[in-house]
PDB file of N, CA and C in Angstrom:
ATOM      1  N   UNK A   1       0.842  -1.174   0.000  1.00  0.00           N
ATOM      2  CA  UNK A   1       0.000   0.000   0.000  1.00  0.00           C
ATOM      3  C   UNK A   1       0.893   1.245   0.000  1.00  0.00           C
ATOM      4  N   UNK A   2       0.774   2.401  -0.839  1.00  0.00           N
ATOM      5  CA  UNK A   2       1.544   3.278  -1.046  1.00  0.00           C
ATOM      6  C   UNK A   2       0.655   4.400   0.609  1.00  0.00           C
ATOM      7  N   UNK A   3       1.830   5.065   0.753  1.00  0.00           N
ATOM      8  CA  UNK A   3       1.826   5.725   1.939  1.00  0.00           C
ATOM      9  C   UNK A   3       2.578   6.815   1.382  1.00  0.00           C
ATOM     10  N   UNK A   4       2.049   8.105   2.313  1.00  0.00           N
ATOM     11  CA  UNK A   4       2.445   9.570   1.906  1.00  0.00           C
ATOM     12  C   UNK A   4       2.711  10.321   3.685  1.00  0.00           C
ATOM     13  N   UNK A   5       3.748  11.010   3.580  1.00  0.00           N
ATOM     14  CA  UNK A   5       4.393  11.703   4.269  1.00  0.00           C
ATOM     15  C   UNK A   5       3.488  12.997   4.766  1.00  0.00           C
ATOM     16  N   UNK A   6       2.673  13.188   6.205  1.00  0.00           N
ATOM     17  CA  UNK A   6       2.022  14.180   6.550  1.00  0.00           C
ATOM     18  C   UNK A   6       2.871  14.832   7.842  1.00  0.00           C
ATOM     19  N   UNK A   7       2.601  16.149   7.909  1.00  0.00           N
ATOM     20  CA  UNK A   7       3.650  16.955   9.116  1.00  0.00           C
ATOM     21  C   UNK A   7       2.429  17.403   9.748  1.00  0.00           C
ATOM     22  N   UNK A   8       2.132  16.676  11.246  1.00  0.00           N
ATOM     23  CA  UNK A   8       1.333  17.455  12.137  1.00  0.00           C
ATOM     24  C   UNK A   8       1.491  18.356  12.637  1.00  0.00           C
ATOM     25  N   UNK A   9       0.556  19.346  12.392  1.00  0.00           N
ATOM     26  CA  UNK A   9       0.640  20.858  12.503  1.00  0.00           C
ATOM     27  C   UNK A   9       0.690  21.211  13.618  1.00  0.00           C
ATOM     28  N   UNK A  10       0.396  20.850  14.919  1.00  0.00           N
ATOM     29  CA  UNK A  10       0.554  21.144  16.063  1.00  0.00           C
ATOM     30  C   UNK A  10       1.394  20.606  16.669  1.00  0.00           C
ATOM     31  N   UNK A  11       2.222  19.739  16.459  1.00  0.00           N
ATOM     32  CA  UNK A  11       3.775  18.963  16.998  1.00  0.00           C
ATOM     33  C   UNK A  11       4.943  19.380  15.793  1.00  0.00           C
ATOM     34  N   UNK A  12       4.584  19.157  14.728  1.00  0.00           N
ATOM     35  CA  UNK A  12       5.494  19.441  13.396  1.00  0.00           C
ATOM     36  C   UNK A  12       6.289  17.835  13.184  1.00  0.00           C
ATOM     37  N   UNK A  13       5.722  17.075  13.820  1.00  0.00           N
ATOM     38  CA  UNK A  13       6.238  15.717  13.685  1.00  0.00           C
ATOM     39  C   UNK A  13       5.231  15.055  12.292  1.00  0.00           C
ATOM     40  N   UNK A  14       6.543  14.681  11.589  1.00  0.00           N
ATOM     41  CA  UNK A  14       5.974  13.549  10.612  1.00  0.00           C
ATOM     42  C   UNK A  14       5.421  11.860  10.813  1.00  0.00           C
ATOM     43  N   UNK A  15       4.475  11.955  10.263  1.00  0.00           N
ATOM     44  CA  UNK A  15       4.023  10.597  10.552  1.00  0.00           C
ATOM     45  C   UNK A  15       3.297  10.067   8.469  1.00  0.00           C
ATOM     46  N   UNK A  16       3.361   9.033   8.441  1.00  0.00           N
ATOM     47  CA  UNK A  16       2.742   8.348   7.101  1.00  0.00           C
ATOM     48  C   UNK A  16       1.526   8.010   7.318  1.00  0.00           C
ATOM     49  N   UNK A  17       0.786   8.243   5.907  1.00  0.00           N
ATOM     50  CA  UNK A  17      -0.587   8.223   6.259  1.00  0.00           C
ATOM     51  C   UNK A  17      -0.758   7.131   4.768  1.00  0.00           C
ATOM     52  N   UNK A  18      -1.537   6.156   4.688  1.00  0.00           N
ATOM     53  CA  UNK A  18      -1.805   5.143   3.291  1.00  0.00           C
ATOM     54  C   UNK A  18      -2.665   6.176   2.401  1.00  0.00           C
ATOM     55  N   UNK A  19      -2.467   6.057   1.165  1.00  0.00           N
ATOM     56  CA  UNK A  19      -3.828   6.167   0.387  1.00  0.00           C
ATOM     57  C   UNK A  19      -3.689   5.442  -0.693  1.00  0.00           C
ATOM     58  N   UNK A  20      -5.014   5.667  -1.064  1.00  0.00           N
ATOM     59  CA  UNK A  20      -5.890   4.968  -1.605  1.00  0.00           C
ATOM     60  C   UNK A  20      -6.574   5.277  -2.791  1.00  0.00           C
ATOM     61  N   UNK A  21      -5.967   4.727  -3.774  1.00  0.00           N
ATOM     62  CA  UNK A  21      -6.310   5.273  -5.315  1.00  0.00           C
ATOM     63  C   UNK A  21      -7.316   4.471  -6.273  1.00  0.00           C
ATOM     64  N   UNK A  22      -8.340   5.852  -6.092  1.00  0.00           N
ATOM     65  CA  UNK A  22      -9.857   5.483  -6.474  1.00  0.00           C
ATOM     66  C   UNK A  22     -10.321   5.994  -8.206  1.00  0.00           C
ATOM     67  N   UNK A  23     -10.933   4.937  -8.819  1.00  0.00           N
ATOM     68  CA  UNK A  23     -11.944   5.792  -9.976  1.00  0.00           C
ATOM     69  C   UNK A  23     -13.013   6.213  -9.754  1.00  0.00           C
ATOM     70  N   UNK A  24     -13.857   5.813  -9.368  1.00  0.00           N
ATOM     71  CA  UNK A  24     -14.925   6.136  -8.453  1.00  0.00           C
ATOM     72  C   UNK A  24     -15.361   6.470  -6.783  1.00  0.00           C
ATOM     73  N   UNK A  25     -16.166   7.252  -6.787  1.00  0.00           N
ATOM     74  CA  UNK A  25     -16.185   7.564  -5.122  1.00  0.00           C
ATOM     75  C   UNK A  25     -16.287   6.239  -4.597  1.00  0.00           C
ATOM     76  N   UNK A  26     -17.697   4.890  -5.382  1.00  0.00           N
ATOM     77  CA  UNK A  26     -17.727   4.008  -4.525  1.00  0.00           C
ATOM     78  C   UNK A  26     -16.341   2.661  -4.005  1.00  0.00           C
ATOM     79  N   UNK A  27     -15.698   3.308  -4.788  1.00  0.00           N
ATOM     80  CA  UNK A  27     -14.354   2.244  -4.934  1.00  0.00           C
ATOM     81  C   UNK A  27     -13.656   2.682  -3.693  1.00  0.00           C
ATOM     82  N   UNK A  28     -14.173   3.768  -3.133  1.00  0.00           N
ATOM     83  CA  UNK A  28     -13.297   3.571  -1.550  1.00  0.00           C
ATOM     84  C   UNK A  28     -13.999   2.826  -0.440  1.00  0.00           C
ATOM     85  N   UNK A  29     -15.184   2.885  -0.606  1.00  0.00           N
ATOM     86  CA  UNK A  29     -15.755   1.738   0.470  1.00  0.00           C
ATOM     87  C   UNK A  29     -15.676   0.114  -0.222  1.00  0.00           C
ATOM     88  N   UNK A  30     -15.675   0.446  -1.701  1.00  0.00           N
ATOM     89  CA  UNK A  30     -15.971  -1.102  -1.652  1.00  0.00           C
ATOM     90  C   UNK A  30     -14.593  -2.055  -1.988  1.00  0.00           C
ATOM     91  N   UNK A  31     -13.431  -1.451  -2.359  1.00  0.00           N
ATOM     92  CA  UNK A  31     -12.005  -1.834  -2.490  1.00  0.00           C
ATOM     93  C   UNK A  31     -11.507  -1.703  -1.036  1.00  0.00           C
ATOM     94  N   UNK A  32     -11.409  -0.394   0.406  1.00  0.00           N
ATOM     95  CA  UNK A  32     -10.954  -0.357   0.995  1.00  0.00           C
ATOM     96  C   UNK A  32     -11.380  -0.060   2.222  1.00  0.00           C
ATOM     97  N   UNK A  33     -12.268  -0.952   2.340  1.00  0.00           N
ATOM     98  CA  UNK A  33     -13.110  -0.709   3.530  1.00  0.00           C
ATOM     99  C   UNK A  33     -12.136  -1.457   4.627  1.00  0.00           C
ATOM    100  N   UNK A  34     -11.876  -2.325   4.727  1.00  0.00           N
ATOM    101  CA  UNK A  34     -11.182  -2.835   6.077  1.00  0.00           C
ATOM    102  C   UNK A  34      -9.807  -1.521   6.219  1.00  0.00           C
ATOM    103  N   UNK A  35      -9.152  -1.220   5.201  1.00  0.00           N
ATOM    104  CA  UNK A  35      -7.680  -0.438   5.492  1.00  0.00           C
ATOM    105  C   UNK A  35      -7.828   0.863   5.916  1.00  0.00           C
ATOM    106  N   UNK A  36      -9.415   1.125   5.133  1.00  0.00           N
ATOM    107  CA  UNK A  36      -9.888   2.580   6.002  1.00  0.00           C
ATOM    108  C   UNK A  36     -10.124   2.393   7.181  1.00  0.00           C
ATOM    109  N   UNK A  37     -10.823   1.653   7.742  1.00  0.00           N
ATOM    110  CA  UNK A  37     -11.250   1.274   9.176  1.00  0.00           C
ATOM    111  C   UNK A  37      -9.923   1.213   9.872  1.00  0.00           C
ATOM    112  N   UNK A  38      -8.814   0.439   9.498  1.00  0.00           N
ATOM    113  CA  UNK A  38      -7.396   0.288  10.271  1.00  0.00           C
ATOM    114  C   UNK A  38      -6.405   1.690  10.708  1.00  0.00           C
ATOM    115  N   UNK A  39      -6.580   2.214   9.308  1.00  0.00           N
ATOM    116  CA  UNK A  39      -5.876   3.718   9.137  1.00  0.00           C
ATOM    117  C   UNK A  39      -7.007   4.692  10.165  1.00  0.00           C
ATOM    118  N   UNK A  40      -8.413   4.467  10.462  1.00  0.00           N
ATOM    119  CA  UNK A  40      -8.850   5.843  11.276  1.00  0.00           C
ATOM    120  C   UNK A  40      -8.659   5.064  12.675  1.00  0.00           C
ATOM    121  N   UNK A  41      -8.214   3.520  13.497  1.00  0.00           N
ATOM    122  CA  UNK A  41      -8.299   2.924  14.599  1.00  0.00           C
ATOM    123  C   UNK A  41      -6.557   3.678  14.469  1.00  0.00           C
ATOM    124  N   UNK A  42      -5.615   3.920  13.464  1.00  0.00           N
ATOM    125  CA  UNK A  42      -4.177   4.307  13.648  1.00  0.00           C
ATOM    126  C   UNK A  42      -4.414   5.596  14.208  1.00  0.00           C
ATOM    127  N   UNK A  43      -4.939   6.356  13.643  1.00  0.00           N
ATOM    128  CA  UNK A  43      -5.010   7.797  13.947  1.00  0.00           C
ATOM    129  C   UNK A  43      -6.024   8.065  15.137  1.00  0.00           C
ATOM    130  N   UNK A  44      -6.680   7.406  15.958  1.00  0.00           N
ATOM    131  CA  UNK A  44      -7.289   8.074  16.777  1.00  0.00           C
ATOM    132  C   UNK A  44      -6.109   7.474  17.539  1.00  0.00           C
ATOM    133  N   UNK A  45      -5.375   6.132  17.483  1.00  0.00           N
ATOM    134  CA  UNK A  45      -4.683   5.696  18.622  1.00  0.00           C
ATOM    135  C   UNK A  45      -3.383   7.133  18.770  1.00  0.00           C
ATOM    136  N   UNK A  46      -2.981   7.552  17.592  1.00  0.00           N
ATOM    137  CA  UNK A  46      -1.937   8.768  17.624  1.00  0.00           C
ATOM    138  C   UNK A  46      -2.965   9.647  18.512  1.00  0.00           C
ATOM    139  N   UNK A  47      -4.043   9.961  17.892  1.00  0.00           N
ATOM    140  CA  UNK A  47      -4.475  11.327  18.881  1.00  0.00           C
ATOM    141  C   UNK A  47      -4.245  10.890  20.402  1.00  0.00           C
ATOM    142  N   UNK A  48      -4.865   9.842  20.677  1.00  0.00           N
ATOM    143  CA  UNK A  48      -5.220   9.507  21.852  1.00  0.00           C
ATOM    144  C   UNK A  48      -4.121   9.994  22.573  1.00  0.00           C
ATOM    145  N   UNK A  49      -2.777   9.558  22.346  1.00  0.00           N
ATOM    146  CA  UNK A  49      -1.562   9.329  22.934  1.00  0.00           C
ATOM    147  C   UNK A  49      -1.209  10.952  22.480  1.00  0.00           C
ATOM    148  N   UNK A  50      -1.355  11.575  21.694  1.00  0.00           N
ATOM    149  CA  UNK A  50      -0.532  12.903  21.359  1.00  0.00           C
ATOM    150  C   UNK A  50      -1.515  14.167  22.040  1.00  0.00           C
ATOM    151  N   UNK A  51      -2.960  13.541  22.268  1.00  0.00           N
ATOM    152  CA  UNK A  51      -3.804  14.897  22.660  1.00  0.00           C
ATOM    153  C   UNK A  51      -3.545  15.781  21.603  1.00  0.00           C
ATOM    154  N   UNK A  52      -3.784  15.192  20.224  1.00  0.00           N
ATOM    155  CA  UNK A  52      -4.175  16.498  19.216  1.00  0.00           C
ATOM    156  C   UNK A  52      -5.583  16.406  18.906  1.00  0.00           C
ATOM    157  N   UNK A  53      -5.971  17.417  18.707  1.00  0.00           N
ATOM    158  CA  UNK A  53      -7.223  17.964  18.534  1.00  0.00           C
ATOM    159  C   UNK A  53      -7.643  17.393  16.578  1.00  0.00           C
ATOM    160  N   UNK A  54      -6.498  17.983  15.738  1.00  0.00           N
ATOM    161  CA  UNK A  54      -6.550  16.929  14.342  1.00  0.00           C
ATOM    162  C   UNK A  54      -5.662  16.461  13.419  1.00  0.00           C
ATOM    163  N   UNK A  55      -6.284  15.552  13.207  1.00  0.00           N
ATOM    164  CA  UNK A  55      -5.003  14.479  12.754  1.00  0.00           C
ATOM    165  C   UNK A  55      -5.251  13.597  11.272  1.00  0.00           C
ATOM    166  N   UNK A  56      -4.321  13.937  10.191  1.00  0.00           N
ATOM    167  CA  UNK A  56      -4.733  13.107   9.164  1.00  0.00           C
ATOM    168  C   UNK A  56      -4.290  11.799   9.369  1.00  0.00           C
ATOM    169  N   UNK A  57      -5.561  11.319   8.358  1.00  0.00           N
ATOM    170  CA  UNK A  57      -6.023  10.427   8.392  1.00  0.00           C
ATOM    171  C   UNK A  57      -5.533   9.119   6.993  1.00  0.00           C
ATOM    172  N   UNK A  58      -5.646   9.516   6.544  1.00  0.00           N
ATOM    173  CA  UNK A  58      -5.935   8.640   5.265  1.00  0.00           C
ATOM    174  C   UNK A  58      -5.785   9.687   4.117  1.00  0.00           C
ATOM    175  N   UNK A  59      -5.415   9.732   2.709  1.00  0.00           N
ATOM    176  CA  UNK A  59      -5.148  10.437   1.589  1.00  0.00           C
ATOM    177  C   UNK A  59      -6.334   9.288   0.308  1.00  0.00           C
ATOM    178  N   UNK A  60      -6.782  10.014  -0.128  1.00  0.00           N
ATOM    179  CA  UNK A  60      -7.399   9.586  -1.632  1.00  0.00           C
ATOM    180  C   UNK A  60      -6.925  10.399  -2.708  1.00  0.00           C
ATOM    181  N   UNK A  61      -6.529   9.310  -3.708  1.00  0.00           N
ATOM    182  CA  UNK A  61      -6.440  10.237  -4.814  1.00  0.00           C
ATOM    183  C   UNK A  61      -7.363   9.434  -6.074  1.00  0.00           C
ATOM    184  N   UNK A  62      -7.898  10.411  -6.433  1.00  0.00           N
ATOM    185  CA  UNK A  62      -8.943  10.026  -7.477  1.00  0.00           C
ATOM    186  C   UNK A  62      -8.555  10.808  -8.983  1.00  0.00           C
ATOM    187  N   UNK A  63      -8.367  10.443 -10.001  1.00  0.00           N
ATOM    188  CA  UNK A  63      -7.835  10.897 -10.942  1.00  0.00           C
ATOM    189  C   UNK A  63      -6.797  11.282 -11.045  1.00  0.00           C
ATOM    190  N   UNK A  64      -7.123  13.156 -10.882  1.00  0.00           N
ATOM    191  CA  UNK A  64      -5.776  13.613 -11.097  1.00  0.00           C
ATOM    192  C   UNK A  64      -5.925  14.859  -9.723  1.00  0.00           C
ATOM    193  N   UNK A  65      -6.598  14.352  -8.915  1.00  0.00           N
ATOM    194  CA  UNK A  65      -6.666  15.009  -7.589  1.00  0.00           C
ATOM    195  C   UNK A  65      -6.024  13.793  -6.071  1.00  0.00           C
ATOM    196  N   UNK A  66      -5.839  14.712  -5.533  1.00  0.00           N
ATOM    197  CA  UNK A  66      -5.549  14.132  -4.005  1.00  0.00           C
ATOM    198  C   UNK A  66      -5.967  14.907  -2.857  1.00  0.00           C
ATOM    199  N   UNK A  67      -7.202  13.762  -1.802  1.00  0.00           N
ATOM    200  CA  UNK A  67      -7.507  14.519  -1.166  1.00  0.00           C
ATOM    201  C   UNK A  67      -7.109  13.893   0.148  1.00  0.00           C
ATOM    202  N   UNK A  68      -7.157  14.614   1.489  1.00  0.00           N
ATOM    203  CA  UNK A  68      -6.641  14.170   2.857  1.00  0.00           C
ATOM    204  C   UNK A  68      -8.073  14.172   4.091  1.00  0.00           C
ATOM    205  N   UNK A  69      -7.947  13.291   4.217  1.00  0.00           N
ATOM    206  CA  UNK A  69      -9.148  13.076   5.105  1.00  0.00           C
ATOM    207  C   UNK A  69      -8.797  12.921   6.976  1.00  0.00           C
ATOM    208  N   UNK A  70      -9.036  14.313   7.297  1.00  0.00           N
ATOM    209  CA  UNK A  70      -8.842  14.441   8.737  1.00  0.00           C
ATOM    210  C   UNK A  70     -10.065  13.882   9.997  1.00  0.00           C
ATOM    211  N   UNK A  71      -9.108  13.600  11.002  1.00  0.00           N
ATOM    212  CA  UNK A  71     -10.279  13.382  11.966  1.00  0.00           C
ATOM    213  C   UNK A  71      -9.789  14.322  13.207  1.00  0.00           C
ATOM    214  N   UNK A  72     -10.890  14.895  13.757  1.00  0.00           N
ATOM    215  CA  UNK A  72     -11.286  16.351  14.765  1.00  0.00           C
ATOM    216  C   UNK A  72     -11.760  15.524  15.956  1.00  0.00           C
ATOM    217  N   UNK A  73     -11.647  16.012  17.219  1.00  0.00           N
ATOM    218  CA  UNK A  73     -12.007  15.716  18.186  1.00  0.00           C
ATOM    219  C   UNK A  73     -13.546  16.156  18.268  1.00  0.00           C
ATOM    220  N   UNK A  74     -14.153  17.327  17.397  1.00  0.00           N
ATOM    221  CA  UNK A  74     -15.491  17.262  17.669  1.00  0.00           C
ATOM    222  C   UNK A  74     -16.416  16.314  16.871  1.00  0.00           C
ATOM    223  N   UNK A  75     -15.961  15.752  16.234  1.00  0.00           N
ATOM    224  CA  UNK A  75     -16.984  14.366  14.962  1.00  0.00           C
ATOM    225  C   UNK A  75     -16.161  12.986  15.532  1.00  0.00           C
ATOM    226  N   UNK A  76     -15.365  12.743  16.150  1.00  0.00           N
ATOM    227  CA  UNK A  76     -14.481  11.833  16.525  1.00  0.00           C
ATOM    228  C   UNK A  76     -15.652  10.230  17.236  1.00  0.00           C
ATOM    229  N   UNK A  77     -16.298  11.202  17.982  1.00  0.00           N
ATOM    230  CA  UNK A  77     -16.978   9.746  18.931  1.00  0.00           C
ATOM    231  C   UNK A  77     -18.066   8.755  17.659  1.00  0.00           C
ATOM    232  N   UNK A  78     -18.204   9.490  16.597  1.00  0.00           N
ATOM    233  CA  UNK A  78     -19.188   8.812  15.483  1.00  0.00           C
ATOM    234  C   UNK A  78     -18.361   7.903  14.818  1.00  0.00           C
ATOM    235  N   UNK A  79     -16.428   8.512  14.809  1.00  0.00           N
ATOM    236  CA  UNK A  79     -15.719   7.533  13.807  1.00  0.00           C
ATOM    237  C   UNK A  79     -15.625   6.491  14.811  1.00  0.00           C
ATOM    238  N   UNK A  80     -15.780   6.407  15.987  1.00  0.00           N
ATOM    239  CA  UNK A  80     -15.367   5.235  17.217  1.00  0.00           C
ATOM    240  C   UNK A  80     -16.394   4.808  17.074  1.00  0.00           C
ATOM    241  N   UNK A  81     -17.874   5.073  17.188  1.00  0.00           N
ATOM    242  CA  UNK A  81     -19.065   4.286  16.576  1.00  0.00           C
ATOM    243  C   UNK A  81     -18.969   3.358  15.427  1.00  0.00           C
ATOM    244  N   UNK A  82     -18.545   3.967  14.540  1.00  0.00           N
ATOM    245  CA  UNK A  82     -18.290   3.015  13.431  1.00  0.00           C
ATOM    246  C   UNK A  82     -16.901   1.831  13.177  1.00  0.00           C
ATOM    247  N   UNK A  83     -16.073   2.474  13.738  1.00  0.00           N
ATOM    248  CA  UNK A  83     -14.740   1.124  13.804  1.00  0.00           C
ATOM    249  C   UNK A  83     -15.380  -0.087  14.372  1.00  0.00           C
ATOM    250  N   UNK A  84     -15.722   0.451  15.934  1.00  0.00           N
ATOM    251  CA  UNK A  84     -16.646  -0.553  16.929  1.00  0.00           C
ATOM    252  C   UNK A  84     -17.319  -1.592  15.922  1.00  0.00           C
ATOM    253  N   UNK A  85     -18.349  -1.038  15.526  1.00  0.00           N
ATOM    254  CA  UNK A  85     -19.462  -1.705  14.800  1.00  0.00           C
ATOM    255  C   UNK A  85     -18.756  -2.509  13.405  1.00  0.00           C
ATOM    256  N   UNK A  86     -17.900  -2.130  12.517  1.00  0.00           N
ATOM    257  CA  UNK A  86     -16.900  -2.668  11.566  1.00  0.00           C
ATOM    258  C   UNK A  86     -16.324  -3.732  12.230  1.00  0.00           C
ATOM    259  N   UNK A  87     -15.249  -3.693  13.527  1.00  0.00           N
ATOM    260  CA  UNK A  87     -13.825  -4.379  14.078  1.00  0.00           C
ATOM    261  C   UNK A  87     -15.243  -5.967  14.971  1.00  0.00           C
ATOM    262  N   UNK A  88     -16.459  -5.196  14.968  1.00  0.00           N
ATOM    263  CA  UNK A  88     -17.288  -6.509  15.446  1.00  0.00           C
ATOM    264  C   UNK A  88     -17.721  -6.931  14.739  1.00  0.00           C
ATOM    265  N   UNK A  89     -18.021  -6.918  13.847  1.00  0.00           N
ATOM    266  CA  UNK A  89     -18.714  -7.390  12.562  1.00  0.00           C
ATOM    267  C   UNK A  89     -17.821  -8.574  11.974  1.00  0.00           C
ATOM    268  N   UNK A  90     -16.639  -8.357  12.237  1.00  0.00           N
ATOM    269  CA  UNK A  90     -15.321  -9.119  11.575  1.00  0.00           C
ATOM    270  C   UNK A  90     -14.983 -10.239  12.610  1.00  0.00           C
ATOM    271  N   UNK A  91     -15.387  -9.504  13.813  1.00  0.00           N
ATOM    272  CA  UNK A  91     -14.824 -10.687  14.698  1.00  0.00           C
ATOM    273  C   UNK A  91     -13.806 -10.514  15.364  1.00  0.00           C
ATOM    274  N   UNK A  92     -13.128  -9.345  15.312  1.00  0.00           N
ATOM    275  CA  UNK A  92     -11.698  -9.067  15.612  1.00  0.00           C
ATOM    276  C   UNK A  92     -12.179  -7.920  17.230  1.00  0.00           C
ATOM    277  N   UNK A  93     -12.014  -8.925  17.856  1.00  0.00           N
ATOM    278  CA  UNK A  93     -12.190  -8.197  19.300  1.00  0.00           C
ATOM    279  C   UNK A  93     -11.282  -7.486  20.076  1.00  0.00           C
ATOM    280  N   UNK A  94     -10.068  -7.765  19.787  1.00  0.00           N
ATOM    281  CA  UNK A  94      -8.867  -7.535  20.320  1.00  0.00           C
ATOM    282  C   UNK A  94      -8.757  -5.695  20.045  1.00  0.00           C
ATOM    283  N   UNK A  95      -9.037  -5.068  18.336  1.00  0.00           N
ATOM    284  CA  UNK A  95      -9.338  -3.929  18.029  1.00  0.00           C
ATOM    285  C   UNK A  95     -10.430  -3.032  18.754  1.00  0.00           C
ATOM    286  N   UNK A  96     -11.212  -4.050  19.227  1.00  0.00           N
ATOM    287  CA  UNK A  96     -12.593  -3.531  19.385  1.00  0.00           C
ATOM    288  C   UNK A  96     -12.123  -2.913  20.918  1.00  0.00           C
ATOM    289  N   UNK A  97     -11.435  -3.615  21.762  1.00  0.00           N
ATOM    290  CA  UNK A  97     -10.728  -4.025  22.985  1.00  0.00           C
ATOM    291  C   UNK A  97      -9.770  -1.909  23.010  1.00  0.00           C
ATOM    292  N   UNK A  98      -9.119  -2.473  21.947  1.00  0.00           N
ATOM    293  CA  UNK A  98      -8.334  -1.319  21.773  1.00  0.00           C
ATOM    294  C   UNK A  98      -8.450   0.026  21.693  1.00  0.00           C
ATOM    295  N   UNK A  99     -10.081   0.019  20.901  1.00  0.00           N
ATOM    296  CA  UNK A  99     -10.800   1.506  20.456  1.00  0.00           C
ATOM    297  C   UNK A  99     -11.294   1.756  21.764  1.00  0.00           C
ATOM    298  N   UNK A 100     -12.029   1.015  22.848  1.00  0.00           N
ATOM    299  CA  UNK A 100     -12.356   1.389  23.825  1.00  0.00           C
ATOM    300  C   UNK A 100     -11.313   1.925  25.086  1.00  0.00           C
ATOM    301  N   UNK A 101     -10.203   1.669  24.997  1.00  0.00           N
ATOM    302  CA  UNK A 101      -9.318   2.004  25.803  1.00  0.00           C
ATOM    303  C   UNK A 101      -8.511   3.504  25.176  1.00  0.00           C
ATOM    304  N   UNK A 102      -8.887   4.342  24.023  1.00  0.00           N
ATOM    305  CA  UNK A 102      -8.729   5.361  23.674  1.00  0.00           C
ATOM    306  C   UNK A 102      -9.419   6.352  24.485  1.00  0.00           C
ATOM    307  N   UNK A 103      -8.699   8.048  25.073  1.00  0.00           N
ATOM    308  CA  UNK A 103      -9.382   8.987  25.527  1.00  0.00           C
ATOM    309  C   UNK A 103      -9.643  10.211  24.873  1.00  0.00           C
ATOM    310  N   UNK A 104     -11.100  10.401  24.818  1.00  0.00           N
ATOM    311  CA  UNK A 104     -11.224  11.899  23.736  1.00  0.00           C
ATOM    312  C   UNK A 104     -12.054  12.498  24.420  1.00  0.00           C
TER     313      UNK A 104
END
């Protein structure tokens, strides 16, 4: 999986973020639905531990654009709704284990 170089703006520390190269909008849920789910359980675990307020996430590039998809501490508890409900669905409890032991 190709990965791209992001500088958090409130530490100035670099961290890699995957993306994910789409023709269609639906080709990101339906090609990368588990790696999206992994990449936003990566980045809340960074917030958690860094206390940043926002943090990219994941990069799409679709054609001849590239876009960066952040997660905010004020929409945050809906993306933990949804990993939850994804990381159980799969069976993988250990994640599920993990998202709950995050503080926001």
């Amino acid at each position: 999986m190709k990965k791209i170089s992001h500088i958090i703006p409130e530490s100035g520390e670099e961290v890699m973020i995957p993306v994910f190269e789409v023709q269609t909008p639906d080709d990101l849920y339906d090609k990368y639905r588990g790696e999206i789910y992994r990449a936003i359980v990566e980045c809340m675990t960074r917030m958690s531990s860094g206390g940043w307020e926002t943090h990219a996430c994941f990069a799409v590039e679709a054609k001849e654009d590239e876009f960066t998809f952040n997660l905010n501490r004020d929409n945050i508890q809906e993306q933990v709704s949804l990993c939850l409900a994804y990381f159980e669905s799969i069976e993988e409890y250990e994640t599920c284990a993990l998202i709950q032991t995050l503080k926001f």
